[in-house]
PDB file of N, CA and C in Angstrom:
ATOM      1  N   UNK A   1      19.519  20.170 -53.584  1.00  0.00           N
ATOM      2  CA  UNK A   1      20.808  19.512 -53.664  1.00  0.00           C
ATOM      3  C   UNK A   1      21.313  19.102 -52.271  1.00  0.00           C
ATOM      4  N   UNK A   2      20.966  20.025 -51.294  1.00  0.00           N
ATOM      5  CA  UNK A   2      21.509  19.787 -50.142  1.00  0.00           C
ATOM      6  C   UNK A   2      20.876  18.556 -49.411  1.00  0.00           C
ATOM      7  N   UNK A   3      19.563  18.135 -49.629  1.00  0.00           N
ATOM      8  CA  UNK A   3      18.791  16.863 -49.151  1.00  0.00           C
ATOM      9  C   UNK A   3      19.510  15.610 -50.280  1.00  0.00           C
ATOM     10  N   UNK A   4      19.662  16.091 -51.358  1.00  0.00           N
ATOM     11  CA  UNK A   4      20.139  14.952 -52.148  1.00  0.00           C
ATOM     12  C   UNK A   4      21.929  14.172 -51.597  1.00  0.00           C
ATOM     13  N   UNK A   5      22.309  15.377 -50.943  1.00  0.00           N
ATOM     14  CA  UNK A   5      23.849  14.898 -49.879  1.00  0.00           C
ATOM     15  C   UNK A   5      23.225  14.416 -48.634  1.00  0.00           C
ATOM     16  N   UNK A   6      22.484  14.755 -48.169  1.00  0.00           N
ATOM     17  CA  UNK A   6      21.759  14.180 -46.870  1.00  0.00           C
ATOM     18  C   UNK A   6      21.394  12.880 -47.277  1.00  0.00           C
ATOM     19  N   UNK A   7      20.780  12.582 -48.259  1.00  0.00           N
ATOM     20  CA  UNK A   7      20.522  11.028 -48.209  1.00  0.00           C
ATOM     21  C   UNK A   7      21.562  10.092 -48.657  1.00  0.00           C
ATOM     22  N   UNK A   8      22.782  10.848 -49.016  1.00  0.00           N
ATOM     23  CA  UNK A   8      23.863  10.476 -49.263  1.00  0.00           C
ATOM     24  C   UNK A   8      24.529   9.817 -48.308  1.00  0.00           C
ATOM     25  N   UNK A   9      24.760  11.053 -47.695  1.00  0.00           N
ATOM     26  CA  UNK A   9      25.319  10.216 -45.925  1.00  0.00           C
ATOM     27  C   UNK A   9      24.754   9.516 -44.791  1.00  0.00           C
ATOM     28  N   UNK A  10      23.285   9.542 -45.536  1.00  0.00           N
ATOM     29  CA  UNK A  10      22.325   8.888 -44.748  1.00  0.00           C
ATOM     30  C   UNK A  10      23.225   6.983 -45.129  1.00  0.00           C
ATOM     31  N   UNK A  11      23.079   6.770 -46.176  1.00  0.00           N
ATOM     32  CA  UNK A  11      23.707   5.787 -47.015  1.00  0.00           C
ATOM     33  C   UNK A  11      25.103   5.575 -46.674  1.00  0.00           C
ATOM     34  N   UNK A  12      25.405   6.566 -47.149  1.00  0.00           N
ATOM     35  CA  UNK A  12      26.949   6.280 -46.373  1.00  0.00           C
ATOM     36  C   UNK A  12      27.269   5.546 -44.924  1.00  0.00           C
ATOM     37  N   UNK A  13      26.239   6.535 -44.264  1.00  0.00           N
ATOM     38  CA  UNK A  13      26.685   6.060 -43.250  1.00  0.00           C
ATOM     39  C   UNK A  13      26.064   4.507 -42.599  1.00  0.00           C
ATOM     40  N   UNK A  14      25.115   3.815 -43.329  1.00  0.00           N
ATOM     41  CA  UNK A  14      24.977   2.308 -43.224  1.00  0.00           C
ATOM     42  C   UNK A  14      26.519   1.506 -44.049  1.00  0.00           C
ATOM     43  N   UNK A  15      26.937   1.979 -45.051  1.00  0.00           N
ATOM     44  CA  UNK A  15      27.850   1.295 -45.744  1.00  0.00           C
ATOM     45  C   UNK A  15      28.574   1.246 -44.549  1.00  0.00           C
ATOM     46  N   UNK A  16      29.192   2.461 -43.769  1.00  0.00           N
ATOM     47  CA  UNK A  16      30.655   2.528 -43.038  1.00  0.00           C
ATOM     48  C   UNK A  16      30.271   1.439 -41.889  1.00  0.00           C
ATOM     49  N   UNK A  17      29.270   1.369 -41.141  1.00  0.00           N
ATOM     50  CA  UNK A  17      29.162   0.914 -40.226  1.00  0.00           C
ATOM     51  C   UNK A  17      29.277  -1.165 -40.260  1.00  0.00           C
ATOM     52  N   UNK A  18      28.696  -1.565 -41.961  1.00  0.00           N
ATOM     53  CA  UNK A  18      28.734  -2.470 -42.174  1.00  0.00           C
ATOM     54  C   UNK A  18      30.106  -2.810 -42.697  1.00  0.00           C
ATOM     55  N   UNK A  19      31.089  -1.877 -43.119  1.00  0.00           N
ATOM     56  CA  UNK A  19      32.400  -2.433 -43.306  1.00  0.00           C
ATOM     57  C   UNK A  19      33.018  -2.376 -42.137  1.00  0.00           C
ATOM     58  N   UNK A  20      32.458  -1.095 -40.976  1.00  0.00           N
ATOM     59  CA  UNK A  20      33.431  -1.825 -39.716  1.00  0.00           C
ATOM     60  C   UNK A  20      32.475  -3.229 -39.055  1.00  0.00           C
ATOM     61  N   UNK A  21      31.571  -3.780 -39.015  1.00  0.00           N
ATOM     62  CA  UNK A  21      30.993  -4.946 -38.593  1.00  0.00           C
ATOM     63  C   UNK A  21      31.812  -5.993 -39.262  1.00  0.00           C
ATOM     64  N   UNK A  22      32.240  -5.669 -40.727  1.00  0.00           N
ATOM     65  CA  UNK A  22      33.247  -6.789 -41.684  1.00  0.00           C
ATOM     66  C   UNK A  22      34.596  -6.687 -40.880  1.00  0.00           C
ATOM     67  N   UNK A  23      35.061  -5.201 -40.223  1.00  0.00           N
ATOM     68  CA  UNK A  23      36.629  -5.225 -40.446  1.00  0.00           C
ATOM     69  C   UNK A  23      36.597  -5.826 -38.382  1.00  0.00           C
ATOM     70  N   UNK A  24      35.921  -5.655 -37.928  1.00  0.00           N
ATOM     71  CA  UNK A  24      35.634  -5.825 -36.183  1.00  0.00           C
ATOM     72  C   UNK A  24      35.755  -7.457 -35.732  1.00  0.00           C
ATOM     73  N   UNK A  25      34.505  -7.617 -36.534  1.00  0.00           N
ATOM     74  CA  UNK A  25      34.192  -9.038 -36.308  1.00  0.00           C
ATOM     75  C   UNK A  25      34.961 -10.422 -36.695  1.00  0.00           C
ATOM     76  N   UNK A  26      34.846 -11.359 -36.095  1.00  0.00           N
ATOM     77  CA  UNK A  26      35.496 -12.668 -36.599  1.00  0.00           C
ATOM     78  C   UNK A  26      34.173 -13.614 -36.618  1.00  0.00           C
ATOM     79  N   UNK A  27      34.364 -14.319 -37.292  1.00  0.00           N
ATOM     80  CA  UNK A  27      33.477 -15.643 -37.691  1.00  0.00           C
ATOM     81  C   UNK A  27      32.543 -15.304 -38.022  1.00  0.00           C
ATOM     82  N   UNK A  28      31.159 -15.554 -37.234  1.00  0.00           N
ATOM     83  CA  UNK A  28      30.180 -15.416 -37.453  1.00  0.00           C
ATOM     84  C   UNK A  28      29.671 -13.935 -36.844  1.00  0.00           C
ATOM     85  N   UNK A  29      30.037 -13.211 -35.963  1.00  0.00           N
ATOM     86  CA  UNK A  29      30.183 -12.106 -35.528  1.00  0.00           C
ATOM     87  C   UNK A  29      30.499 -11.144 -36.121  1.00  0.00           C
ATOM     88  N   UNK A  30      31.139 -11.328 -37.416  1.00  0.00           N
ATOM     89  CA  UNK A  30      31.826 -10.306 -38.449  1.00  0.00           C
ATOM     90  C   UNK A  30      30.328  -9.778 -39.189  1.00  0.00           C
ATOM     91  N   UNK A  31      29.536 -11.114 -39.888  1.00  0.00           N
ATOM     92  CA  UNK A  31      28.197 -10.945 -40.526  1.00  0.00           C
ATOM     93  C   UNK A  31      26.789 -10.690 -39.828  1.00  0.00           C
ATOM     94  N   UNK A  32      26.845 -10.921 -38.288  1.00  0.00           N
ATOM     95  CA  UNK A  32      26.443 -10.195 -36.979  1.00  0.00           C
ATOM     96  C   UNK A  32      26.434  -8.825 -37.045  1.00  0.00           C
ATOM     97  N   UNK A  33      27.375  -8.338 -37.466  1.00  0.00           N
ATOM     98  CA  UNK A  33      27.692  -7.089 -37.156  1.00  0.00           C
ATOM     99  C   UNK A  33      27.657  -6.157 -38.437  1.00  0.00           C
ATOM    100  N   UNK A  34      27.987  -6.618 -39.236  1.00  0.00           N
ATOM    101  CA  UNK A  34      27.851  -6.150 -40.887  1.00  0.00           C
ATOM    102  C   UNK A  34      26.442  -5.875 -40.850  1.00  0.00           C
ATOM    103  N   UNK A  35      25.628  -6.803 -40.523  1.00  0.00           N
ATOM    104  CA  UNK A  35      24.193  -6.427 -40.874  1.00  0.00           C
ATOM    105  C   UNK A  35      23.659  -6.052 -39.843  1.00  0.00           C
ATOM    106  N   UNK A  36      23.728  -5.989 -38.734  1.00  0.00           N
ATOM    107  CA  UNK A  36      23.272  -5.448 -37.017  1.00  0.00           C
ATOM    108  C   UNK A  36      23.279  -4.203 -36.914  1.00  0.00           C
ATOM    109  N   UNK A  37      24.086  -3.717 -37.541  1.00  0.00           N
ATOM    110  CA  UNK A  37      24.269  -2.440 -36.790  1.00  0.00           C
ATOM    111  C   UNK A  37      24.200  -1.746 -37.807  1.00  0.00           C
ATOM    112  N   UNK A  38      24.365  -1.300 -39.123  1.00  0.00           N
ATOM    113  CA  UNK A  38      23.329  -0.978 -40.207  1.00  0.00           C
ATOM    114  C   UNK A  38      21.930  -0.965 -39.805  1.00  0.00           C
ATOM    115  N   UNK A  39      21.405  -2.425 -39.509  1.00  0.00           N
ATOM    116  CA  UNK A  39      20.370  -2.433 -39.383  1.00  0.00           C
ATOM    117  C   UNK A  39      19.506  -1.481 -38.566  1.00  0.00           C
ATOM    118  N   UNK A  40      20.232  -1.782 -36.996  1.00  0.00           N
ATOM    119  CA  UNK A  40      19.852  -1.337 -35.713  1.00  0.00           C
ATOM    120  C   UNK A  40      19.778   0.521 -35.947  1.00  0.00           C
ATOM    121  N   UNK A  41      20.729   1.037 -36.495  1.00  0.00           N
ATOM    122  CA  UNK A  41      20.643   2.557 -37.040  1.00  0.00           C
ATOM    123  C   UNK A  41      19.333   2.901 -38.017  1.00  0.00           C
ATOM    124  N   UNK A  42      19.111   2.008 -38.832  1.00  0.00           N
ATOM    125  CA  UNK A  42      18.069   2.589 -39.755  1.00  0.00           C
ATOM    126  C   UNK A  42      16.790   2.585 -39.365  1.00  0.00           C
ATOM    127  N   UNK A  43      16.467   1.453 -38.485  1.00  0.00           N
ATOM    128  CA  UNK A  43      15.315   1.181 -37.658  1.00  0.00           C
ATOM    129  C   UNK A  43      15.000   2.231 -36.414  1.00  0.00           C
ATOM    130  N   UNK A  44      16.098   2.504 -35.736  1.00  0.00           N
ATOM    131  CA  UNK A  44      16.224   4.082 -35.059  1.00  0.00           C
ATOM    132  C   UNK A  44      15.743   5.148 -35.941  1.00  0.00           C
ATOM    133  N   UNK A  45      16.715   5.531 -36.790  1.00  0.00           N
ATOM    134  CA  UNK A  45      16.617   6.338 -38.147  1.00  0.00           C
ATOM    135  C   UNK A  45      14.987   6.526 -38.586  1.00  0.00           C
ATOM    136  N   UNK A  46      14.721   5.321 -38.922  1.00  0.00           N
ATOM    137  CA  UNK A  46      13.526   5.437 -39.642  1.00  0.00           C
ATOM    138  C   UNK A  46      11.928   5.885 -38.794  1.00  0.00           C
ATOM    139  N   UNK A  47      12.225   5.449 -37.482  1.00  0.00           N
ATOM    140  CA  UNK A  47      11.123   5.535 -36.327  1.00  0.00           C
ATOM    141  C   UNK A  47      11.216   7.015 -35.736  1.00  0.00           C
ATOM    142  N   UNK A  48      12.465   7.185 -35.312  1.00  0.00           N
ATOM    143  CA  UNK A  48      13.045   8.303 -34.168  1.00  0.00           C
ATOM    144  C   UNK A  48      13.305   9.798 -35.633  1.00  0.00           C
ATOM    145  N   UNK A  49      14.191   9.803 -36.467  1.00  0.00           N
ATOM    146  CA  UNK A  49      14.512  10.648 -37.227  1.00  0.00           C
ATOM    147  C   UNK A  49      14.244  11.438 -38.382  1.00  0.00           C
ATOM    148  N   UNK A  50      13.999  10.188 -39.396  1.00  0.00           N
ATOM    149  CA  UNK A  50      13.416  10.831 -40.121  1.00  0.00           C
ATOM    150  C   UNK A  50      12.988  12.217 -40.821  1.00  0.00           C
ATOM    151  N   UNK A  51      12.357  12.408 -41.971  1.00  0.00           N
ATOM    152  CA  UNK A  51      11.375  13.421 -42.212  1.00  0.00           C
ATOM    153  C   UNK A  51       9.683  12.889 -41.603  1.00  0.00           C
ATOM    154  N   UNK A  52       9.531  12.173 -41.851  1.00  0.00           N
ATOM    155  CA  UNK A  52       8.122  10.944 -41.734  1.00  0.00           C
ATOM    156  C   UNK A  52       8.434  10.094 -40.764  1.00  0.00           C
ATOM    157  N   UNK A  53       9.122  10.655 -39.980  1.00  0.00           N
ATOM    158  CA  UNK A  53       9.136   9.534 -38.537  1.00  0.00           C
ATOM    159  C   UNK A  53       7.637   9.404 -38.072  1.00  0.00           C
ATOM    160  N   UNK A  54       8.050   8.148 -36.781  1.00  0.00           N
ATOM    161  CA  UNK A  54       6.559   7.739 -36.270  1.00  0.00           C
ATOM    162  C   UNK A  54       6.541   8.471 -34.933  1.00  0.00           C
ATOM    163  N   UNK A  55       7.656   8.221 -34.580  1.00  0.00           N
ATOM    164  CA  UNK A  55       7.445   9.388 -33.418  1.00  0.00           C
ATOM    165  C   UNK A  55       8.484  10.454 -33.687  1.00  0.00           C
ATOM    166  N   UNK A  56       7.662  11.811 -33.547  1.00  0.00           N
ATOM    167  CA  UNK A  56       8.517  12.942 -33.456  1.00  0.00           C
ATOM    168  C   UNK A  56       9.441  13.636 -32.238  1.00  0.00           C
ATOM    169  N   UNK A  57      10.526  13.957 -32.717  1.00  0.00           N
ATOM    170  CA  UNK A  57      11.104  14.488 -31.159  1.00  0.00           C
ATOM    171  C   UNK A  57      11.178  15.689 -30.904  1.00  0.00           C
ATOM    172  N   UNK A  58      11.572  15.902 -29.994  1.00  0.00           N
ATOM    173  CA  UNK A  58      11.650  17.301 -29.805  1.00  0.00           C
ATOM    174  C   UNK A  58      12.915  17.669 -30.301  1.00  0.00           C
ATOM    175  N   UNK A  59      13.241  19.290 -30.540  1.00  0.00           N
ATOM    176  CA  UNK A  59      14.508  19.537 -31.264  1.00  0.00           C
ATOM    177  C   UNK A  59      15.675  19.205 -30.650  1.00  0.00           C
ATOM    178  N   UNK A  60      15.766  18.998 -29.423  1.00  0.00           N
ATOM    179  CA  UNK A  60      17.014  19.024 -29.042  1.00  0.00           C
ATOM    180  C   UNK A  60      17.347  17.460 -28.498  1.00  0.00           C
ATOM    181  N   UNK A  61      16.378  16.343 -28.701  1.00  0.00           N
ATOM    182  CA  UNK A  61      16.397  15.349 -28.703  1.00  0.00           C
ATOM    183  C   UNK A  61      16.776  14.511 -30.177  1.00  0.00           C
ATOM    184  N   UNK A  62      16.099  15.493 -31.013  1.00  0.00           N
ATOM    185  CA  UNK A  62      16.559  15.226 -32.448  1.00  0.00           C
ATOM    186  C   UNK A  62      17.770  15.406 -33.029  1.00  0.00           C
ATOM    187  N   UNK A  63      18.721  16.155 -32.216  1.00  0.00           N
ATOM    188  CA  UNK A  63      19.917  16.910 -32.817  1.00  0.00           C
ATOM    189  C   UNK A  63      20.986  15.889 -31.807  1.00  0.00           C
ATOM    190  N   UNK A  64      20.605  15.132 -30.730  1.00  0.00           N
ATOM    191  CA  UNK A  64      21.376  14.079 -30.092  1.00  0.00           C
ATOM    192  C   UNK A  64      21.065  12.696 -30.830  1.00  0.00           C
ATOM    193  N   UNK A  65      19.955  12.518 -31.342  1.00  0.00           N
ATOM    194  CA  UNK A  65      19.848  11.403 -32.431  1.00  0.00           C
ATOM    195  C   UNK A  65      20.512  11.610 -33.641  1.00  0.00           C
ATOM    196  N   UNK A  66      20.987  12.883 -34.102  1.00  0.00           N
ATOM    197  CA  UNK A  66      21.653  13.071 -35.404  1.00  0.00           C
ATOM    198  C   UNK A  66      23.398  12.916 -34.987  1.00  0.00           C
ATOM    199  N   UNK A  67      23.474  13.766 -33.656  1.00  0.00           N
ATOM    200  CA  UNK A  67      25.260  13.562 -33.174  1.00  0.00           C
ATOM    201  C   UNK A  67      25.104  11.642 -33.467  1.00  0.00           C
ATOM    202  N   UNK A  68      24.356  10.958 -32.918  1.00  0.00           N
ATOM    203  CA  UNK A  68      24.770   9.514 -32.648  1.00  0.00           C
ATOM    204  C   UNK A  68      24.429   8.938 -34.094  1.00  0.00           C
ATOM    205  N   UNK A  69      23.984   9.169 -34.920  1.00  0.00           N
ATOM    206  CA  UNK A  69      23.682   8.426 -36.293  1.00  0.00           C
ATOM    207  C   UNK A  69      24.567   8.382 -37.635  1.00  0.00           C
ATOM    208  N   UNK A  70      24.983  10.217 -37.344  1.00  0.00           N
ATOM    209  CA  UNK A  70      25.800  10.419 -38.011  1.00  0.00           C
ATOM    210  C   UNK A  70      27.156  10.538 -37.112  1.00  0.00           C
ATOM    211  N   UNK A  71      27.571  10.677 -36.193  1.00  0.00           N
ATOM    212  CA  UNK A  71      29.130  10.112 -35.456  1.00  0.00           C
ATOM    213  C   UNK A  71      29.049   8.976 -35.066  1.00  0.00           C
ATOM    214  N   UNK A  72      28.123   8.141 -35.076  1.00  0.00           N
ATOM    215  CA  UNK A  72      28.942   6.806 -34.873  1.00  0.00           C
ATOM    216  C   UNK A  72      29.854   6.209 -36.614  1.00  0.00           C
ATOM    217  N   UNK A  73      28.936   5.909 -37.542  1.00  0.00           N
ATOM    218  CA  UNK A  73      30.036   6.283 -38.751  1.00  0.00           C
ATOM    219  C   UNK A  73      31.349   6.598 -38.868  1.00  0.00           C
ATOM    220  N   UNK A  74      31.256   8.110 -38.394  1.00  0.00           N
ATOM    221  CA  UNK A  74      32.763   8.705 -38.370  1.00  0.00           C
ATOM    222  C   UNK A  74      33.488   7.632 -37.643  1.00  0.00           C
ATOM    223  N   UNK A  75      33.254   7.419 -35.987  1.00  0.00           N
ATOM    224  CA  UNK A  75      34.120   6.891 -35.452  1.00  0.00           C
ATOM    225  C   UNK A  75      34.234   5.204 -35.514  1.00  0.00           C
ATOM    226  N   UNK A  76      33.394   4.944 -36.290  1.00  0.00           N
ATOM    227  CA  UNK A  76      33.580   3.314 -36.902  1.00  0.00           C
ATOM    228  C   UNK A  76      34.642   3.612 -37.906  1.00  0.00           C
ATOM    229  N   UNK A  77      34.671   4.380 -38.841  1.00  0.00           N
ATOM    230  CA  UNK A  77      35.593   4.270 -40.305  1.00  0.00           C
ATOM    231  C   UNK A  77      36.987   4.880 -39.621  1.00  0.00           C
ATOM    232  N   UNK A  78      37.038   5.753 -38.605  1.00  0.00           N
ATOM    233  CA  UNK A  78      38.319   5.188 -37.666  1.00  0.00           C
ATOM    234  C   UNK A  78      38.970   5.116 -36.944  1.00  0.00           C
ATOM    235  N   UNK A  79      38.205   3.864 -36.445  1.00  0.00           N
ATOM    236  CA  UNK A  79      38.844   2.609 -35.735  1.00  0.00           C
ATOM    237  C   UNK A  79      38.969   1.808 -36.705  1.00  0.00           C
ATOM    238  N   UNK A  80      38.967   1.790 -38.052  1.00  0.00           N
ATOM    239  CA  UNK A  80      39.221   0.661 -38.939  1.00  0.00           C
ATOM    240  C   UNK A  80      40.596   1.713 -39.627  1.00  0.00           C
ATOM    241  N   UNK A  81      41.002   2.283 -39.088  1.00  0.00           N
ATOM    242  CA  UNK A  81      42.088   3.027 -39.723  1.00  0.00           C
ATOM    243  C   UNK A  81      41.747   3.916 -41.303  1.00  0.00           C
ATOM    244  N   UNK A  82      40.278   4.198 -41.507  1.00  0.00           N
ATOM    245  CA  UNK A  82      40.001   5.186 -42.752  1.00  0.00           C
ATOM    246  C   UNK A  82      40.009   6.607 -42.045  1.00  0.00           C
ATOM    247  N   UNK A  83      40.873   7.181 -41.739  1.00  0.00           N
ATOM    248  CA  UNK A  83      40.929   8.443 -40.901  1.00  0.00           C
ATOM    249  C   UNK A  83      40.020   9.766 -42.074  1.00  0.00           C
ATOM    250  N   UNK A  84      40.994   9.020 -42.898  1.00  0.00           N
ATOM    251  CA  UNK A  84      40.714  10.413 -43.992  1.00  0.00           C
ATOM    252  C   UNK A  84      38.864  10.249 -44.471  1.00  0.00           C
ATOM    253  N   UNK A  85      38.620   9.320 -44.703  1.00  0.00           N
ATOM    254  CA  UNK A  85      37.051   9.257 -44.932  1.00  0.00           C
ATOM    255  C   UNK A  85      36.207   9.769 -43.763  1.00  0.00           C
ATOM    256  N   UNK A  86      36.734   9.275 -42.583  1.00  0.00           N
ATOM    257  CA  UNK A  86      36.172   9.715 -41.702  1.00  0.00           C
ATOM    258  C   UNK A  86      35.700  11.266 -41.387  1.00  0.00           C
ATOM    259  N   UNK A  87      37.354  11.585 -41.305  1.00  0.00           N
ATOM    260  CA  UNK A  87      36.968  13.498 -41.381  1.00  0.00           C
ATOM    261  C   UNK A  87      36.105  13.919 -42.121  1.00  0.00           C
ATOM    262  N   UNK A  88      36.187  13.478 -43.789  1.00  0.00           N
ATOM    263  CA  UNK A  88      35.927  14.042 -44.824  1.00  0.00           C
ATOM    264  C   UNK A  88      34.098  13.832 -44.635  1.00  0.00           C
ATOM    265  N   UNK A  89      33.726  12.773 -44.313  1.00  0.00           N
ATOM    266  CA  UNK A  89      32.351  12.080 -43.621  1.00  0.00           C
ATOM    267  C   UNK A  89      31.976  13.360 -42.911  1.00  0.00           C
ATOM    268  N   UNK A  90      32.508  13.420 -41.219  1.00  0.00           N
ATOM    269  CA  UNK A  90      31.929  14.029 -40.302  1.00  0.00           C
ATOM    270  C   UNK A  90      31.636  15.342 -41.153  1.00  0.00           C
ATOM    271  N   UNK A  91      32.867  15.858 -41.467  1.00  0.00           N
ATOM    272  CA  UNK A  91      32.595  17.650 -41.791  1.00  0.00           C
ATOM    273  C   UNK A  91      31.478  17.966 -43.095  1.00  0.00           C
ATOM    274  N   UNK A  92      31.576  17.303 -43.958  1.00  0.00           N
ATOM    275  CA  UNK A  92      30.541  16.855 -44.738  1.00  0.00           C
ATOM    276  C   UNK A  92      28.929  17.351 -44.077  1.00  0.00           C
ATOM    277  N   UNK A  93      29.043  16.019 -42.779  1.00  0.00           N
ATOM    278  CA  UNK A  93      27.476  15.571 -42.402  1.00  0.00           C
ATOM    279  C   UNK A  93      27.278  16.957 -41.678  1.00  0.00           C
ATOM    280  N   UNK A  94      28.477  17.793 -40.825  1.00  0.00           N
ATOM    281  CA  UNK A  94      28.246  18.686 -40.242  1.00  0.00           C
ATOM    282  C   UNK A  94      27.869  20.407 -40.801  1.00  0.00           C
ATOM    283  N   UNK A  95      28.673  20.591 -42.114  1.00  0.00           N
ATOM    284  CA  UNK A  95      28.197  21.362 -42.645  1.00  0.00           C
ATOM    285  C   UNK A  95      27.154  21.297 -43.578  1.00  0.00           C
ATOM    286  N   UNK A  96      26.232  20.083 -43.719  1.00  0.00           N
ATOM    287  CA  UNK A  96      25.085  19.302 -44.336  1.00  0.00           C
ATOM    288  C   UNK A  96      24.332  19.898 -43.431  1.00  0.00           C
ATOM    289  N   UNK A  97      24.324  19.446 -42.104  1.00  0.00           N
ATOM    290  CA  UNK A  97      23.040  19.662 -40.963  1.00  0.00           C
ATOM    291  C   UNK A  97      23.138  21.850 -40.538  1.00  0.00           C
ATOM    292  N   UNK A  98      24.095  22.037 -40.821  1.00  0.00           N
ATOM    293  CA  UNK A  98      24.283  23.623 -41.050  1.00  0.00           C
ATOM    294  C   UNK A  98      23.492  24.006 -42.041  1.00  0.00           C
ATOM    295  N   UNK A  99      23.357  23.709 -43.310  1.00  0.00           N
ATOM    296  CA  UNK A  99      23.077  24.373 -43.796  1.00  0.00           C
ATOM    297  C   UNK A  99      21.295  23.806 -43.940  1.00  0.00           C
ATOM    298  N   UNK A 100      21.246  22.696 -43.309  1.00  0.00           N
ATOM    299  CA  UNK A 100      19.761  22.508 -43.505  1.00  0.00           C
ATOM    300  C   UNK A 100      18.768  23.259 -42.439  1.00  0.00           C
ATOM    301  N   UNK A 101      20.005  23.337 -41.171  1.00  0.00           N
ATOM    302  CA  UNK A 101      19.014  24.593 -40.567  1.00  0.00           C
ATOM    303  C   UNK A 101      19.185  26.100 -41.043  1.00  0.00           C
ATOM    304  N   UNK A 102      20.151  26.495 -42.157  1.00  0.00           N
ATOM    305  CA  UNK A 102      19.755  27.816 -42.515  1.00  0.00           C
ATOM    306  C   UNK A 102      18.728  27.601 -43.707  1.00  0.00           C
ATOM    307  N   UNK A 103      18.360  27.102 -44.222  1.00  0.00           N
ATOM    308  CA  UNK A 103      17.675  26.593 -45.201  1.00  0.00           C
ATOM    309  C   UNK A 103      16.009  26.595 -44.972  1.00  0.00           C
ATOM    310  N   UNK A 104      16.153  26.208 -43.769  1.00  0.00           N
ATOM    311  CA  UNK A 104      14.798  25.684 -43.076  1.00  0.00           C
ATOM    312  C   UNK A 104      14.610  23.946 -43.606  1.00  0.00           C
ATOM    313  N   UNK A 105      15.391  23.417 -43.960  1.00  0.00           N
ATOM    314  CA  UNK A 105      15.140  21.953 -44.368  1.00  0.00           C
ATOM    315  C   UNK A 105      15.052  20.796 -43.183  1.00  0.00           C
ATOM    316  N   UNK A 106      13.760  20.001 -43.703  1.00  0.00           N
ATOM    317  CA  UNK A 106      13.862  18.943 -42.534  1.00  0.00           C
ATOM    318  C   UNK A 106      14.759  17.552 -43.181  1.00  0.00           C
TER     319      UNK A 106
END
């Protein structure tokens, strides 16, 4: 259950980042950014993080790729003024990554 919330906020946290690229941007920069930076995270995500990454990191390189993947999110949803999602997000992702290291879960 606890990986099934992990891929939750894995998700989540592309949605938040593409509604602040919608709520940031103007013109063509708005859809720049909607899809950029979603993007640019999952392609990190998917190479650097992972379970099946391509390159593996070391732990404490891995746990500064998780502060930045999962807090940038938080602090995108607000600066768009969703305070309350935000919290509810971070503490979420934080007692998520708690319990996946008591767990032993990757």
């Amino acid at each position: 259950m606890n990986l099934v919330l992990r891929f939750l906020l894995e998700l989540f946290a592309l949605g938040s980042l593409a509604y602040w690229g919608i709520q940031t941007g103007k013109g063509l920069n708005k859809v720049l950014l909607a899809i950029g930076a979603p993007l640019v995270i999952a392609i990190v995500w998917g190479i650097f993080g992972s379970p099946r990454a391509q390159i593996q990191l070391s732990m404490s390189m891995h746990m500064m790729l998780e502060l930045i993947v999962f807090g940038l999110p938080a602090i995108a949803l607000y600066a768009t003024g969703k305070h309350s999602f935000a919290i509810i997000y971070i503490t979420l992702a934080i007692i998520n990554r708690i319990l996946m290291y008591i767990w032993g879960q990757q």
